[in-house]
PDB file of N, CA and C in Angstrom:
ATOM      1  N   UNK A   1      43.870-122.044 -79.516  1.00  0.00           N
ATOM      2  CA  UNK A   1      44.012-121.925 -80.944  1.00  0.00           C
ATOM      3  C   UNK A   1      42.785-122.534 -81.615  1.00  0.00           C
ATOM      4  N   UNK A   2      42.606-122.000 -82.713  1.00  0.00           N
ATOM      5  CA  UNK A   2      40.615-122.339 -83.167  1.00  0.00           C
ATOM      6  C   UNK A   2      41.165-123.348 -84.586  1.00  0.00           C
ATOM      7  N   UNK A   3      40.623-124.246 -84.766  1.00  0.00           N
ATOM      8  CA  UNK A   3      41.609-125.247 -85.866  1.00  0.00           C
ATOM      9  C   UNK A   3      39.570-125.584 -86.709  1.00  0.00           C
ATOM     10  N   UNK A   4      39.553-125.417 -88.131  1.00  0.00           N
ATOM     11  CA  UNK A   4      38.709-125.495 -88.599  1.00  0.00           C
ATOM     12  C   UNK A   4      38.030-126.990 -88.998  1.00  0.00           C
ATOM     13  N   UNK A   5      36.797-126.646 -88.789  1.00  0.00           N
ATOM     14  CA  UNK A   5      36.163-128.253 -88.594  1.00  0.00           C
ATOM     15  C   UNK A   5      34.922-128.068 -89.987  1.00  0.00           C
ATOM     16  N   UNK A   6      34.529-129.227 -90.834  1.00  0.00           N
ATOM     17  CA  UNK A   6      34.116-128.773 -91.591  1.00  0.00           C
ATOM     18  C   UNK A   6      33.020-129.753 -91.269  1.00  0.00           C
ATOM     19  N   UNK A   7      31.596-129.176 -91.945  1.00  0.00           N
ATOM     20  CA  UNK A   7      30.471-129.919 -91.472  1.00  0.00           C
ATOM     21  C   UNK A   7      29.645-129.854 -92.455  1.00  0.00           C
ATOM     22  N   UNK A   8      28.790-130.671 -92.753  1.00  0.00           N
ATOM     23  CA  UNK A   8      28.025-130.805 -94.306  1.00  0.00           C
ATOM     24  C   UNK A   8      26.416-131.191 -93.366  1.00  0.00           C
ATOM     25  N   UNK A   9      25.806-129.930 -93.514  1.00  0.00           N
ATOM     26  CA  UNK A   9      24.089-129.903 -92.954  1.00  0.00           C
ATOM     27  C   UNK A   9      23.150-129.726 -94.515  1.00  0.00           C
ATOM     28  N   UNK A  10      21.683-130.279 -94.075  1.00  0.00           N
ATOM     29  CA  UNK A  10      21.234-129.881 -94.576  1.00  0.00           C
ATOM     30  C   UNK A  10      20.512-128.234 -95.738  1.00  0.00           C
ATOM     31  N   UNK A  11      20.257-128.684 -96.676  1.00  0.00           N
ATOM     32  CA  UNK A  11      20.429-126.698 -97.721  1.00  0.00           C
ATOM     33  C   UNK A  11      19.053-126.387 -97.010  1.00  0.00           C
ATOM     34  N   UNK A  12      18.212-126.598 -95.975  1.00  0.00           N
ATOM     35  CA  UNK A  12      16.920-125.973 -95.320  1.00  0.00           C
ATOM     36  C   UNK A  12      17.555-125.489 -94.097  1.00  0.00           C
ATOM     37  N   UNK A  13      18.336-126.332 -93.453  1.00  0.00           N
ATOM     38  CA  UNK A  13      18.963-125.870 -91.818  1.00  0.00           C
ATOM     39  C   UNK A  13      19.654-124.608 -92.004  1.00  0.00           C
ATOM     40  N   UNK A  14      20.971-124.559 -93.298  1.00  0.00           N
ATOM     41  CA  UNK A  14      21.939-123.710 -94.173  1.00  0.00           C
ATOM     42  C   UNK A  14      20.928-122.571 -94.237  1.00  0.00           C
ATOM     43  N   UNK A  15      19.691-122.443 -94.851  1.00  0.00           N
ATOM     44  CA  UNK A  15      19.261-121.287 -95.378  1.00  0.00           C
ATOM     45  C   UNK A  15      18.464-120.751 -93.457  1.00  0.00           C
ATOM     46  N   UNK A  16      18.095-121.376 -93.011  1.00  0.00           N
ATOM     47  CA  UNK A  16      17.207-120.961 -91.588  1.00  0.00           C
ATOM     48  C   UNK A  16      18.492-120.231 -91.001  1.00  0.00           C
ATOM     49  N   UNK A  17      19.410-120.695 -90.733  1.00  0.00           N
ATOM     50  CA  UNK A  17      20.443-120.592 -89.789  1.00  0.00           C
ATOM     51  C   UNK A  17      20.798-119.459 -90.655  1.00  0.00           C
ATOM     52  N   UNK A  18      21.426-118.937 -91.697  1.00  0.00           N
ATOM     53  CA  UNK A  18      21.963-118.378 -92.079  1.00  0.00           C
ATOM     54  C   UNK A  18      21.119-116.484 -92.254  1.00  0.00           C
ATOM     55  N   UNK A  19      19.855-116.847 -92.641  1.00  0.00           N
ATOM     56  CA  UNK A  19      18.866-116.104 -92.201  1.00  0.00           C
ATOM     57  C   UNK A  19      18.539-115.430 -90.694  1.00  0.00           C
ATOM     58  N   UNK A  20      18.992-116.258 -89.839  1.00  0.00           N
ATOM     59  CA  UNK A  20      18.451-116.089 -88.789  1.00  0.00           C
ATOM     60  C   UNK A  20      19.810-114.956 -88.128  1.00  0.00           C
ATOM     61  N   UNK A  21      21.020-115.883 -88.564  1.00  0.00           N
ATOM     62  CA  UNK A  21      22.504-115.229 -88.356  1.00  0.00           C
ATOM     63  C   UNK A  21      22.164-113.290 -88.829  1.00  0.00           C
ATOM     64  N   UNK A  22      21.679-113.571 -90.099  1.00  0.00           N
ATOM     65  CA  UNK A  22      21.658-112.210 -90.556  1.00  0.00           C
ATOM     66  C   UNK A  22      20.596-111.094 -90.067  1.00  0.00           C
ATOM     67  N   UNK A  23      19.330-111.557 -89.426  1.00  0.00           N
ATOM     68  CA  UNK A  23      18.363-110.720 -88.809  1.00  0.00           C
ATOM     69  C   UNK A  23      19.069-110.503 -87.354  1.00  0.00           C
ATOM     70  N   UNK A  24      19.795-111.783 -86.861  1.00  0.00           N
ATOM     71  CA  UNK A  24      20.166-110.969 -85.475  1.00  0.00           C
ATOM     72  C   UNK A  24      21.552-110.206 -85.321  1.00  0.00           C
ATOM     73  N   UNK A  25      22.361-109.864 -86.666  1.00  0.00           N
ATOM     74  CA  UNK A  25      23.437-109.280 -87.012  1.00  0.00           C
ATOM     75  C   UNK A  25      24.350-109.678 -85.909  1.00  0.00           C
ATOM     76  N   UNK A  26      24.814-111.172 -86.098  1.00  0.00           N
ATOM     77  CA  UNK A  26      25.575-111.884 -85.377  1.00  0.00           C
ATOM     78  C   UNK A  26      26.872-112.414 -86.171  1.00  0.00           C
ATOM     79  N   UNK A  27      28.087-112.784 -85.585  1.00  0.00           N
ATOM     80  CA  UNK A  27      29.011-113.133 -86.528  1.00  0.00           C
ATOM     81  C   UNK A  27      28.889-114.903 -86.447  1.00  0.00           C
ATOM     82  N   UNK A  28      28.934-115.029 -87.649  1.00  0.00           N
ATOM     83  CA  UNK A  28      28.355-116.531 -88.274  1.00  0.00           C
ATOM     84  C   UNK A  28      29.645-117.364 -87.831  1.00  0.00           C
ATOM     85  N   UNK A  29      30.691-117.727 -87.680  1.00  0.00           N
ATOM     86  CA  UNK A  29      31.580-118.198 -86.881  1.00  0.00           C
ATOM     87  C   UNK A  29      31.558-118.488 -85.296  1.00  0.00           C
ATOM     88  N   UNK A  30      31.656-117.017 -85.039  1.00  0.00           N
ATOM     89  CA  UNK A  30      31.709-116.591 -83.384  1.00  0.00           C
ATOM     90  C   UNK A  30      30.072-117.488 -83.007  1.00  0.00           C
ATOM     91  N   UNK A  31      28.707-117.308 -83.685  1.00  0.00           N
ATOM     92  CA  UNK A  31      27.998-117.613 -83.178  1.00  0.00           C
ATOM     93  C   UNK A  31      28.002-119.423 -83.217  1.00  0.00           C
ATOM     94  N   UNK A  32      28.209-120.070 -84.682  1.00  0.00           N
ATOM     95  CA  UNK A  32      28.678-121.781 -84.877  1.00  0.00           C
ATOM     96  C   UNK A  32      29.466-121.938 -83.601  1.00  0.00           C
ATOM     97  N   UNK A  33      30.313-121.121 -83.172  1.00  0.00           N
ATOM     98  CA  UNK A  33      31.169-121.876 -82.173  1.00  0.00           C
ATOM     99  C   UNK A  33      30.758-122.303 -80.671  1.00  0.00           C
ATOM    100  N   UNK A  34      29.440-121.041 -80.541  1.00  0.00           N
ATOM    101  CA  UNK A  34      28.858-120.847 -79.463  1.00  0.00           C
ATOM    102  C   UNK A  34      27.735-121.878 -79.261  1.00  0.00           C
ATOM    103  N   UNK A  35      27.267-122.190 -80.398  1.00  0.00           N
ATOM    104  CA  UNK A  35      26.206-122.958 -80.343  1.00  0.00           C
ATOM    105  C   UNK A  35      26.303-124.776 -80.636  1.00  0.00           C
ATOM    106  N   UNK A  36      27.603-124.448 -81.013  1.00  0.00           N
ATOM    107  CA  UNK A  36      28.490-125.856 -81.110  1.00  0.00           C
ATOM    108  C   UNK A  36      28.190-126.774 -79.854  1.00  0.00           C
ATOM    109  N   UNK A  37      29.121-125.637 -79.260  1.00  0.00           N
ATOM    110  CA  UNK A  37      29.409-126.025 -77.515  1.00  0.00           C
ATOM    111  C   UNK A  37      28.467-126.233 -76.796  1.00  0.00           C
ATOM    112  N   UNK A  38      27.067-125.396 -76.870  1.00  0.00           N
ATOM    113  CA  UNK A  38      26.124-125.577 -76.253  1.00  0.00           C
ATOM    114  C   UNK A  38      25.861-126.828 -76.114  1.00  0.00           C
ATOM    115  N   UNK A  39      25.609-127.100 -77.479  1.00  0.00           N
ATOM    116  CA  UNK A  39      25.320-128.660 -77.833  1.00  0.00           C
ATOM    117  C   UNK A  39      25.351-129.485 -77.226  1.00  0.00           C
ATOM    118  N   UNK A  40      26.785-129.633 -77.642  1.00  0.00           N
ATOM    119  CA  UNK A  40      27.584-130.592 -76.985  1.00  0.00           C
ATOM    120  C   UNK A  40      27.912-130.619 -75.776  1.00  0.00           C
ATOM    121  N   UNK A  41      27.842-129.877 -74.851  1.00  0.00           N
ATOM    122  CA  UNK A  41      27.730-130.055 -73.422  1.00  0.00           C
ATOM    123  C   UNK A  41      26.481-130.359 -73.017  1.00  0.00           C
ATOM    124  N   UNK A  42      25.199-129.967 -73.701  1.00  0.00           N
ATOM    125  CA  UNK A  42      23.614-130.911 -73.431  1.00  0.00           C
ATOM    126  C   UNK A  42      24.057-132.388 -74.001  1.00  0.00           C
ATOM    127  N   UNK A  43      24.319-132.623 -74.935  1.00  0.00           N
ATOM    128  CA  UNK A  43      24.419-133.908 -75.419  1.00  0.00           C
ATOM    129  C   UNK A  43      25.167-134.810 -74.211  1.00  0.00           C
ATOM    130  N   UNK A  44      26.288-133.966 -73.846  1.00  0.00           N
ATOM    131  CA  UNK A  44      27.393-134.731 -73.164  1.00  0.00           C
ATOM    132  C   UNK A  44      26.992-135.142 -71.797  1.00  0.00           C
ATOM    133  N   UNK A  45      26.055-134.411 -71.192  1.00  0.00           N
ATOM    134  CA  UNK A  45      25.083-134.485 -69.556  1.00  0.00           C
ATOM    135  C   UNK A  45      23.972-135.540 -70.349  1.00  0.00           C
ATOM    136  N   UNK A  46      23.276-135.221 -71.232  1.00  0.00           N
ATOM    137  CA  UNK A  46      22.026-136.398 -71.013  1.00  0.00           C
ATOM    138  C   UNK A  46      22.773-137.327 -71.272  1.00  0.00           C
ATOM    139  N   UNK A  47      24.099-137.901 -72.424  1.00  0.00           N
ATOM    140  CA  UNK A  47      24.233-139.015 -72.644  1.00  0.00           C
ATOM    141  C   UNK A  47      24.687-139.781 -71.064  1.00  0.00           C
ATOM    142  N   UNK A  48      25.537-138.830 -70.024  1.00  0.00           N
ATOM    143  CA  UNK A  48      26.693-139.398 -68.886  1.00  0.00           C
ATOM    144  C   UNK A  48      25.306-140.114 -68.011  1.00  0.00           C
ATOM    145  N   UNK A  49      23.688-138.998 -68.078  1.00  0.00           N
ATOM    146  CA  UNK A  49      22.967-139.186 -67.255  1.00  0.00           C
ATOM    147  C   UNK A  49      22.183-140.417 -67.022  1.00  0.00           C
ATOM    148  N   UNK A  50      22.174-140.789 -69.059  1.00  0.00           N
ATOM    149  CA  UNK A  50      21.205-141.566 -69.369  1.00  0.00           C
ATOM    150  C   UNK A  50      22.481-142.896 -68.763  1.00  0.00           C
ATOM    151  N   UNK A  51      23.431-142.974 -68.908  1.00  0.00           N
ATOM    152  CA  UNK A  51      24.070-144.103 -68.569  1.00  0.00           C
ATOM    153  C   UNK A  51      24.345-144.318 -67.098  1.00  0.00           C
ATOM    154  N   UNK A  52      23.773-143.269 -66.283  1.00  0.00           N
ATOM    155  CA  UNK A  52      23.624-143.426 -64.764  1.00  0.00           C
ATOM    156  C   UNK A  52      22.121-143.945 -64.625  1.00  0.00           C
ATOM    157  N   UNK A  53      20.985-143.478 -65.730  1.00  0.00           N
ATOM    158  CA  UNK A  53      20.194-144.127 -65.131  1.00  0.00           C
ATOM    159  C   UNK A  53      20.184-146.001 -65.776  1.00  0.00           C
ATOM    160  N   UNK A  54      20.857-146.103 -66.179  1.00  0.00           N
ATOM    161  CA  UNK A  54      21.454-147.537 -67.081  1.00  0.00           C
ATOM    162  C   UNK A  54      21.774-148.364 -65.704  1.00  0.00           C
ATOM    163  N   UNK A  55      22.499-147.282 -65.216  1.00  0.00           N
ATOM    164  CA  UNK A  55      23.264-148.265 -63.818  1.00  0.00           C
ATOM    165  C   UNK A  55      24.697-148.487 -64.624  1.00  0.00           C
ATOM    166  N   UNK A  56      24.948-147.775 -65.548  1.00  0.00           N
ATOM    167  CA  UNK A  56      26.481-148.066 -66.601  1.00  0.00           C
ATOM    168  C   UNK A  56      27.631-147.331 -65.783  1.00  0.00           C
ATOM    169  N   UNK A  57      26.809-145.984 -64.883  1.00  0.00           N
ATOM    170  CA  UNK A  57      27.672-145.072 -64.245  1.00  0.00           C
ATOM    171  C   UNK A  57      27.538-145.437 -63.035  1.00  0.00           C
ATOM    172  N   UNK A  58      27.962-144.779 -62.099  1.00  0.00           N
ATOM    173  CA  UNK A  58      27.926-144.316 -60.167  1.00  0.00           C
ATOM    174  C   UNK A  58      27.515-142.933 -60.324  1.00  0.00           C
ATOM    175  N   UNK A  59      27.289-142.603 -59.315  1.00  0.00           N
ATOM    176  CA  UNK A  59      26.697-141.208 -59.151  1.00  0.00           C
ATOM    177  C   UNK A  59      28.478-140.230 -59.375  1.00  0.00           C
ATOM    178  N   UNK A  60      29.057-141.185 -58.406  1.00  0.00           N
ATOM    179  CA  UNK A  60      30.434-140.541 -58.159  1.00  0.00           C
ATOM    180  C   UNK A  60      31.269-140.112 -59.583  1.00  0.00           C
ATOM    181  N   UNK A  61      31.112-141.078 -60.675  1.00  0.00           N
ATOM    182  CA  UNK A  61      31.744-141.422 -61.612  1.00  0.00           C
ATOM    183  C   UNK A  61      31.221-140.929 -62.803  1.00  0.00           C
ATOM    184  N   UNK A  62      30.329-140.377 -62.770  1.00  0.00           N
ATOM    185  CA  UNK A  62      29.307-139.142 -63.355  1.00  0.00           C
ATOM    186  C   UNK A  62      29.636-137.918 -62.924  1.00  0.00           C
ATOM    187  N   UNK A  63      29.686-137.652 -61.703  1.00  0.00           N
ATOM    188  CA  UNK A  63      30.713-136.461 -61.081  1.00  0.00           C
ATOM    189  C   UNK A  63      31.270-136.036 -61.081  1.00  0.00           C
ATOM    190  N   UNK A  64      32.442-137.017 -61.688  1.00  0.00           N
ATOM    191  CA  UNK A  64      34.248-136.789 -61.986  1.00  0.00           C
ATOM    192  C   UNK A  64      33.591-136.584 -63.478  1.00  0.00           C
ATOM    193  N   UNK A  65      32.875-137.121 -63.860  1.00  0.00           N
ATOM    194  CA  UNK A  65      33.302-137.084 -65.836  1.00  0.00           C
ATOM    195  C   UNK A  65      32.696-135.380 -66.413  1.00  0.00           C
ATOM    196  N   UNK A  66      31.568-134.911 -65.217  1.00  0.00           N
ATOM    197  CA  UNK A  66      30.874-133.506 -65.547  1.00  0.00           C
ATOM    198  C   UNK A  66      31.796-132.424 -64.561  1.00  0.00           C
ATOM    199  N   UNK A  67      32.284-133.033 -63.670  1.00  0.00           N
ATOM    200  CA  UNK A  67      33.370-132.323 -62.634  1.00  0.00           C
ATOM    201  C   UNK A  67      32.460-131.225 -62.285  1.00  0.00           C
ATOM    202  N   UNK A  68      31.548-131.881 -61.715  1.00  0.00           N
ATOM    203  CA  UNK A  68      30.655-131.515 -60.645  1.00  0.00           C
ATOM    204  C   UNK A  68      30.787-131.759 -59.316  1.00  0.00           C
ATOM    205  N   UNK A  69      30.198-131.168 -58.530  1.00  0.00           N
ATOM    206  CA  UNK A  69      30.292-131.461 -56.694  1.00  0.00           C
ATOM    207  C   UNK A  69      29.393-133.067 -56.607  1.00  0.00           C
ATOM    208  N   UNK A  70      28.666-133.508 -55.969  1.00  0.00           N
ATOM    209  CA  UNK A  70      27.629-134.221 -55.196  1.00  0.00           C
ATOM    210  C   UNK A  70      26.279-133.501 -55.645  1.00  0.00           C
ATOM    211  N   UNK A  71      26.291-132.698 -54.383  1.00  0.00           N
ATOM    212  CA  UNK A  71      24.939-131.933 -54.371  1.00  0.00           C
ATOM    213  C   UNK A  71      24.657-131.220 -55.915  1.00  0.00           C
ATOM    214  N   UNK A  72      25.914-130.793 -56.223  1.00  0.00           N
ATOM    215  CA  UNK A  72      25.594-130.289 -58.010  1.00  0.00           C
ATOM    216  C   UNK A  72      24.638-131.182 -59.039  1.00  0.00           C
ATOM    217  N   UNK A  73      25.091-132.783 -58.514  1.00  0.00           N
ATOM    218  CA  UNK A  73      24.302-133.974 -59.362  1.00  0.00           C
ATOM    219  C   UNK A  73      23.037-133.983 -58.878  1.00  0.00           C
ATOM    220  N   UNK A  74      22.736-133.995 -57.532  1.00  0.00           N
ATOM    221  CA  UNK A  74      21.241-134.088 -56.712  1.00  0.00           C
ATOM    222  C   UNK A  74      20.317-132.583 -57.475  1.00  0.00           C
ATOM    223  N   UNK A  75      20.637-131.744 -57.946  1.00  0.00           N
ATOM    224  CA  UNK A  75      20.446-130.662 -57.974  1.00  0.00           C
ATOM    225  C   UNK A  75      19.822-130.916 -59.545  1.00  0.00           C
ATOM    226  N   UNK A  76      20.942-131.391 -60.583  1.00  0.00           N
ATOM    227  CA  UNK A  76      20.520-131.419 -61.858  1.00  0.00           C
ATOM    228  C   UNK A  76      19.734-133.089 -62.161  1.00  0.00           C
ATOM    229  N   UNK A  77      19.415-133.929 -61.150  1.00  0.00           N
ATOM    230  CA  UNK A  77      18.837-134.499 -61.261  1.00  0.00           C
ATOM    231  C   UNK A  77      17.266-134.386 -60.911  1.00  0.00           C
ATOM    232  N   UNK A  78      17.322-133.501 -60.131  1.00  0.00           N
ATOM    233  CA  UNK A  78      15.833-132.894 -59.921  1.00  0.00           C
ATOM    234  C   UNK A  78      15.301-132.159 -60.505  1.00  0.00           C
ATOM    235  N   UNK A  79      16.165-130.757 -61.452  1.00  0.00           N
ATOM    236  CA  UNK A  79      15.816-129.925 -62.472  1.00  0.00           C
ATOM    237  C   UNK A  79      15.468-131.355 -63.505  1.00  0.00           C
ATOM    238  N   UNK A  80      15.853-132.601 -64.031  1.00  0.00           N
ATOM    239  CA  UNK A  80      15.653-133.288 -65.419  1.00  0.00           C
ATOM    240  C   UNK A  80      14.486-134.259 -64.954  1.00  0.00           C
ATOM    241  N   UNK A  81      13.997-134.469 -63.448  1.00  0.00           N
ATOM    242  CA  UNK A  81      13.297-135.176 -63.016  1.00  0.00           C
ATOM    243  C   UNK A  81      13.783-136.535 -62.906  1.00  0.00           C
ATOM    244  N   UNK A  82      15.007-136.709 -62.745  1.00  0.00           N
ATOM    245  CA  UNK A  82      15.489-138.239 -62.540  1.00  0.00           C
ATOM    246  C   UNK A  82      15.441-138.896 -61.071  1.00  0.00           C
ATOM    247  N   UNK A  83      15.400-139.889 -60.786  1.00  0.00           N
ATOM    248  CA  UNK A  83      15.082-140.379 -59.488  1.00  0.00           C
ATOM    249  C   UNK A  83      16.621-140.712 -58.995  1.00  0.00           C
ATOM    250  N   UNK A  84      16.960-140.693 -58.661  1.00  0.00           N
ATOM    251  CA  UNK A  84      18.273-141.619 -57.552  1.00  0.00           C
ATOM    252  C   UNK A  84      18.056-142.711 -57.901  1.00  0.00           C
ATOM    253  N   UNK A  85      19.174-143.193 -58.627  1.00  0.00           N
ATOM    254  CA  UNK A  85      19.311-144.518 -58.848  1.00  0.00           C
ATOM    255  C   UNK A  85      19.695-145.629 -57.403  1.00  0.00           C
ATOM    256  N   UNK A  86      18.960-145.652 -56.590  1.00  0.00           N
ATOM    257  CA  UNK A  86      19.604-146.796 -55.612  1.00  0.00           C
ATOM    258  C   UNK A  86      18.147-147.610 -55.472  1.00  0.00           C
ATOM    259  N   UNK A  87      18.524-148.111 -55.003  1.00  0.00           N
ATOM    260  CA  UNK A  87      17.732-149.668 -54.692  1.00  0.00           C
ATOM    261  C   UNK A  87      17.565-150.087 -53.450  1.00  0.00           C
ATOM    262  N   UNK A  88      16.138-150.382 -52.896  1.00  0.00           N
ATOM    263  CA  UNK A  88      16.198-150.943 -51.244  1.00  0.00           C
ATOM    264  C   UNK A  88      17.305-151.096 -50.451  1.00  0.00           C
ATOM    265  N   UNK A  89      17.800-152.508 -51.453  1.00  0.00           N
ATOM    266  CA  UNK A  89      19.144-153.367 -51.096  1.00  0.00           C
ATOM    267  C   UNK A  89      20.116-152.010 -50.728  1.00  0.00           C
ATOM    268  N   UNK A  90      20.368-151.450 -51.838  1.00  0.00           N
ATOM    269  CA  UNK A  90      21.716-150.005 -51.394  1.00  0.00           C
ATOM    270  C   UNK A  90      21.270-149.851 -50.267  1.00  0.00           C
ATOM    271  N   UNK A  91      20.069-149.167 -49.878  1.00  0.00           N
ATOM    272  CA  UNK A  91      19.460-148.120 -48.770  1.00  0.00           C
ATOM    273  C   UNK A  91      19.710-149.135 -47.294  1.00  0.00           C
ATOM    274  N   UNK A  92      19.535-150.213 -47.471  1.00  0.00           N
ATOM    275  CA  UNK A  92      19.731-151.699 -46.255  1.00  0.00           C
ATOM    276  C   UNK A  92      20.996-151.411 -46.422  1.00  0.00           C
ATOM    277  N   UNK A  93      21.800-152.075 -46.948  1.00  0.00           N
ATOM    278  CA  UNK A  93      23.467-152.309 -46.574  1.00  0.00           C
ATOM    279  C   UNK A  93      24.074-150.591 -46.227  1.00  0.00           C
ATOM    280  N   UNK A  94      23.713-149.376 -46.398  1.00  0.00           N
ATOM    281  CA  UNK A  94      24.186-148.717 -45.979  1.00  0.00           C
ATOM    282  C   UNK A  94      23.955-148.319 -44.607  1.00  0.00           C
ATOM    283  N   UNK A  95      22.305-148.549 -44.429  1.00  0.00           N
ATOM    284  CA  UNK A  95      21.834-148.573 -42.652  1.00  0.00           C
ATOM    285  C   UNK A  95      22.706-149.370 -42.376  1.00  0.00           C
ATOM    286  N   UNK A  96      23.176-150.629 -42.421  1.00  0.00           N
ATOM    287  CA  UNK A  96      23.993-151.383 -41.369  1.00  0.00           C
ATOM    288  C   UNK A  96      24.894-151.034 -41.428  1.00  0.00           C
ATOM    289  N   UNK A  97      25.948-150.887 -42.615  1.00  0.00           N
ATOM    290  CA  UNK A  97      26.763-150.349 -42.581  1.00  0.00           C
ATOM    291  C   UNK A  97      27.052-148.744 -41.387  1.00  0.00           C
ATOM    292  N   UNK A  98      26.522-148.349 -41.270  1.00  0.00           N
ATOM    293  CA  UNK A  98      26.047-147.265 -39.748  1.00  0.00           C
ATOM    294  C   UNK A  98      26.175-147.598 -38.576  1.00  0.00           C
ATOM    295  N   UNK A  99      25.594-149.307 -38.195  1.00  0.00           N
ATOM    296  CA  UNK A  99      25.859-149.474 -37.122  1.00  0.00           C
ATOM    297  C   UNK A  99      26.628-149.698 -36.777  1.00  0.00           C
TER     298      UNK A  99
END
């Protein structure tokens, strides 16, 4: 069910957007909704990412919140250029942990 959200932008963004709506003979709703979401699912990955590279997240716990695989995270961390957050120390206690 679509429940209306009201939003107060700038009268330069209003006139671009609205212009732009009308040269690509798009429906001005259907397209707000589309581009809403976009958004907010970029917003919602850099913010989960930026707080993994914080050390605020786990890799795992970033995983569950984008409900992604593993390799899905290794994957979009290399498309954004982020490093693996671990540390010597991790990389040591997990070798022993092995033996």
């Amino acid at each position: 069910m679509l429940k209306p959200a009201t939003v107060r932008v700038p009268e330069e963004f209003l006139s671009e957007l609205t212009k732009y709506i009308k040269d690509m003979k798009l429906d001005k709703s259907a397209y707000l909704r589309e581009i809403l979401k976009k958004g907010f699912e970029e917003d919602r990955l850099e913010r989960y990412l930026a707080k993994y590279q914080s050390g605020e997240l786990s890799v795992g716990e970033v995983c569950k919140k984008l409900n992604i695989t593993l390799w899905d995270f290794f994957d979009l961390l290399k498309k954004k250029n982020i490093h693996l957050n671990v540390s010597l120390e991790d990389w040591l206690d997990s070798a022993r942990l092995g033996n």
